[in-house]
N, C-alpha and C. Protein backbone atom coordinates (compact mmCIF):
# COMPACT_ATOMS: atom_id res chain seq x y z
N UNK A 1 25.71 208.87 123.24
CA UNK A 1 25.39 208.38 124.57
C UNK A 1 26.30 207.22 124.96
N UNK A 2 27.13 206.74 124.13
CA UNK A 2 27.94 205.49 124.60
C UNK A 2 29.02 205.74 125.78
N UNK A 3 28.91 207.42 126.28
CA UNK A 3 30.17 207.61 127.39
C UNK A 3 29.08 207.30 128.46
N UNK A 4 27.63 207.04 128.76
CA UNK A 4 26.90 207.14 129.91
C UNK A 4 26.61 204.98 129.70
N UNK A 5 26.27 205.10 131.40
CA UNK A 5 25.31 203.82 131.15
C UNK A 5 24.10 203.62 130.80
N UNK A 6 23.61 202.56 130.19
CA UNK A 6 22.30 202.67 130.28
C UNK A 6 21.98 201.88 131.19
N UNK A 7 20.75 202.36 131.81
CA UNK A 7 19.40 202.31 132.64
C UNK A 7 18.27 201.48 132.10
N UNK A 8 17.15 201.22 133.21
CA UNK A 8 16.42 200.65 132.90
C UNK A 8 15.15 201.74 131.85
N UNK A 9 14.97 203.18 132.66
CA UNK A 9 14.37 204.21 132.10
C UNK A 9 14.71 204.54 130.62
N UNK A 10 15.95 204.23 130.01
CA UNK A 10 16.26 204.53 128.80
C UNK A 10 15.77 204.35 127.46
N UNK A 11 14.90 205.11 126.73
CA UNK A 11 13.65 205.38 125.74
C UNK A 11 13.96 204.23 124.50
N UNK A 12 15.60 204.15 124.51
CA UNK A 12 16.17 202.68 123.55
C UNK A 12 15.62 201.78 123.84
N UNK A 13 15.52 201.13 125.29
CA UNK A 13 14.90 199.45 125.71
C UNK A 13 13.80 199.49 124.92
N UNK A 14 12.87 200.44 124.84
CA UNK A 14 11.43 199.72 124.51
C UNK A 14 11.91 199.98 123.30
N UNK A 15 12.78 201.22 122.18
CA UNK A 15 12.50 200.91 120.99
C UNK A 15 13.05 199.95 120.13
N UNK A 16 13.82 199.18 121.31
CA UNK A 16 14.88 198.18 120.60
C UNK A 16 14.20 197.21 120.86
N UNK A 17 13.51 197.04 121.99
CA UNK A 17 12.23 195.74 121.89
C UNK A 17 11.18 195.68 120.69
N UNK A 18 10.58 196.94 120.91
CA UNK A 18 10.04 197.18 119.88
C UNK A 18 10.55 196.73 118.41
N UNK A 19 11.78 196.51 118.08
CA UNK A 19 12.20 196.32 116.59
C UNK A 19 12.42 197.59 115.62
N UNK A 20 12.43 199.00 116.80
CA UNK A 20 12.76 199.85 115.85
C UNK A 20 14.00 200.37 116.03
N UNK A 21 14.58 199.97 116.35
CA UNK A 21 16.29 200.19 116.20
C UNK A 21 17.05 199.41 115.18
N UNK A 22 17.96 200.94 114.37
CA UNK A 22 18.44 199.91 113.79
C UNK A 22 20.46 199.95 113.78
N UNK A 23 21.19 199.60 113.17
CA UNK A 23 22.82 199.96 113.37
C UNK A 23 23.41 200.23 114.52
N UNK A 24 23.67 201.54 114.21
CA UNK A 24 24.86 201.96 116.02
C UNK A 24 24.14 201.61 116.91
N UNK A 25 22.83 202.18 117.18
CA UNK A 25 21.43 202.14 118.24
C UNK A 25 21.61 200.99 118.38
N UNK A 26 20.96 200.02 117.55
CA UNK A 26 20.37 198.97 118.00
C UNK A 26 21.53 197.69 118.84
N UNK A 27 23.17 198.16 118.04
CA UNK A 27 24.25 197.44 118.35
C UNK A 27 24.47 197.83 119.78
N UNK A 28 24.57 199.31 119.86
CA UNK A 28 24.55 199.83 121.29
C UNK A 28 23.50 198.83 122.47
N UNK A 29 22.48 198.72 122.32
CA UNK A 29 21.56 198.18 123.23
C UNK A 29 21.87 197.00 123.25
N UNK A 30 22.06 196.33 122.24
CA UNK A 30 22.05 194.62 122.15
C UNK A 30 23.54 194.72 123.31
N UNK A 31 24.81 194.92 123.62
CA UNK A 31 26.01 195.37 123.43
C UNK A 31 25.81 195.22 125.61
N UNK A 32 24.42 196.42 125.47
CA UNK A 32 24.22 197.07 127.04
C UNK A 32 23.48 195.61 127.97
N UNK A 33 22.73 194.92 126.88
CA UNK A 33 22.06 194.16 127.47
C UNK A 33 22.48 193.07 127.03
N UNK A 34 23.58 192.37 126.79
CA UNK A 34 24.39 191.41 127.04
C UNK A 34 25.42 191.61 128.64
N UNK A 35 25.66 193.32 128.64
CA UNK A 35 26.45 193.08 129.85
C UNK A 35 25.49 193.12 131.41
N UNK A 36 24.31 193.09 131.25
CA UNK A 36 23.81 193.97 132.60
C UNK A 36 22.72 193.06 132.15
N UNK A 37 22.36 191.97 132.56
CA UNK A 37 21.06 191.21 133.13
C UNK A 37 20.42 191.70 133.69
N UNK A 38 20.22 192.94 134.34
CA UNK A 38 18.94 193.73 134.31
C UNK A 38 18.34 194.64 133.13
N UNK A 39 19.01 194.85 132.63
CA UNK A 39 18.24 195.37 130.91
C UNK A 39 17.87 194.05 130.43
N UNK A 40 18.56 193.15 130.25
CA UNK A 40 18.48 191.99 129.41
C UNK A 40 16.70 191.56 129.94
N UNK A 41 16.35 191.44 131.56
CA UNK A 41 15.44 191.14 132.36
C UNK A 41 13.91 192.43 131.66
N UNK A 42 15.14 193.75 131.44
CA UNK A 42 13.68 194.66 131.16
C UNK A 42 13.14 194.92 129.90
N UNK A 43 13.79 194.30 128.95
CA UNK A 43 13.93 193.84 127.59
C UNK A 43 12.62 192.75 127.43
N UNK A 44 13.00 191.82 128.28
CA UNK A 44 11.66 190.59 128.52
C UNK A 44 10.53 191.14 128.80
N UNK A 45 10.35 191.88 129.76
CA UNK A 45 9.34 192.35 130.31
C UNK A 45 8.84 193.33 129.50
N UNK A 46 9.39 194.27 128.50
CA UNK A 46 8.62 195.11 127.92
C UNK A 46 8.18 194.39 126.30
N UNK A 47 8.64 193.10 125.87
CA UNK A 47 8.34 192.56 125.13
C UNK A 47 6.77 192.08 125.81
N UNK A 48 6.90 191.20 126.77
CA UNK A 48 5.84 190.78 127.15
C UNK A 48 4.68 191.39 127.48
N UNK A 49 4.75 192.77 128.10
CA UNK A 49 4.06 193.51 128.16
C UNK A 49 3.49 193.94 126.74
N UNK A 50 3.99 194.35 125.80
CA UNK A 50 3.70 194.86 124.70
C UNK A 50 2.96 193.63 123.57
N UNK A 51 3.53 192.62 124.41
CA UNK A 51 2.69 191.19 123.69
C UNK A 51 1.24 190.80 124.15
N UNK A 52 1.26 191.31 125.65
CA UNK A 52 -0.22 190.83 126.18
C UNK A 52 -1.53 192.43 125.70
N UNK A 53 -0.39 193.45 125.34
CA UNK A 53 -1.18 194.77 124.65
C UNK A 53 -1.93 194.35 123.45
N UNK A 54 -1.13 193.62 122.59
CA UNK A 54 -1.46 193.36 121.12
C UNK A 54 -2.62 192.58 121.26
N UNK A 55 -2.31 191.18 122.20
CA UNK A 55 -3.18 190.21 122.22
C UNK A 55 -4.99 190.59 122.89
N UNK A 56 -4.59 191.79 124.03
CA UNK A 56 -5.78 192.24 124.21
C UNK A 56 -6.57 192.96 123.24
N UNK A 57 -5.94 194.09 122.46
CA UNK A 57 -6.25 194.73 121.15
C UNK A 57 -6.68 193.51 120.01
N UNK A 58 -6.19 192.75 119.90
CA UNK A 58 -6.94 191.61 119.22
C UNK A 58 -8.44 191.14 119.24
N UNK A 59 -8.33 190.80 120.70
CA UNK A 59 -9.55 190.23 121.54
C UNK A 59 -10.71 191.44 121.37
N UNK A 60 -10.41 192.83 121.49
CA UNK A 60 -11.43 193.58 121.61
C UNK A 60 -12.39 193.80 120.11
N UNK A 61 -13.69 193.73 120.49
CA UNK A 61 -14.35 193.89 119.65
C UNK A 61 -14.80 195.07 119.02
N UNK A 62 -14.23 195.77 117.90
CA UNK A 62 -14.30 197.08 117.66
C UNK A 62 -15.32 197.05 116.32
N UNK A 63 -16.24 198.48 116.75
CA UNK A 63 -16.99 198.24 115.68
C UNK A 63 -16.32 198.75 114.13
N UNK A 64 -16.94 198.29 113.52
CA UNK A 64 -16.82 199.02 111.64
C UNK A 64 -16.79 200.40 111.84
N UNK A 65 -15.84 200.95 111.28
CA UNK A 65 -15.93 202.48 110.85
C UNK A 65 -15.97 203.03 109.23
N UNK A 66 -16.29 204.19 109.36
CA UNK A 66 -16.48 204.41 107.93
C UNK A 66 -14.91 205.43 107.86
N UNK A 67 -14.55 205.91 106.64
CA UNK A 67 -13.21 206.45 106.86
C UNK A 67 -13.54 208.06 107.12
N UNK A 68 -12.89 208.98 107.23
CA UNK A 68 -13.05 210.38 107.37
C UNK A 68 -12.55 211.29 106.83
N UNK A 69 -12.80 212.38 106.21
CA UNK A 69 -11.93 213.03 105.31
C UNK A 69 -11.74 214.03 106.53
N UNK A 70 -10.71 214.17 106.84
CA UNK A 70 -10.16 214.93 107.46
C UNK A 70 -9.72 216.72 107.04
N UNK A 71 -9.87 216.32 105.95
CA UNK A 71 -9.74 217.96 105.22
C UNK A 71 -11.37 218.91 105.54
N UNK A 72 -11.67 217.94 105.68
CA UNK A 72 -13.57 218.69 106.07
C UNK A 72 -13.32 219.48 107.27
N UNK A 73 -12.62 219.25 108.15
CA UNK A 73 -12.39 219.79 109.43
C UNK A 73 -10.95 221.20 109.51
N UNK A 74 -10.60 220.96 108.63
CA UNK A 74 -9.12 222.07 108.43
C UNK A 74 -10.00 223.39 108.68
């Protein structure tokens, strides 16, 4: 993909926010969003977003579960 630009839609931003990119990928993105302050901008925003996810998932009060054998159901 390095002959195209990247976009804001491009499935890399979030996984490179995310922290799951790693080598060519991740050099590629870092690379895209040094030149184009609007990735760099959607980079922030999907961190933050994905930060106020965690923090709500935190907050929620989930009850105890017991575990499931899942082979019972095959």
């Amino acid at each position: 993909m390095k002959d195209q630009a990247m976009n804001a839609d491009d499935p890399r931003l979030t996984a490179y926010a995310l922290g799951e990119l790693s080598g060519e990928d991740a050099a590629e993105v870092a690379a895209a969003i040094e030149r184009d302050p609007a990735l760099a901008a959607e980079i922030d925003e999907i961190r933050a977003m994905t930060g106020d996810l965690a923090d709500a998932l935190r907050a929620e009060d989930l009850p105890e579960t017991e575990p499931v054998d899942m082979t019972e159901h095959i």
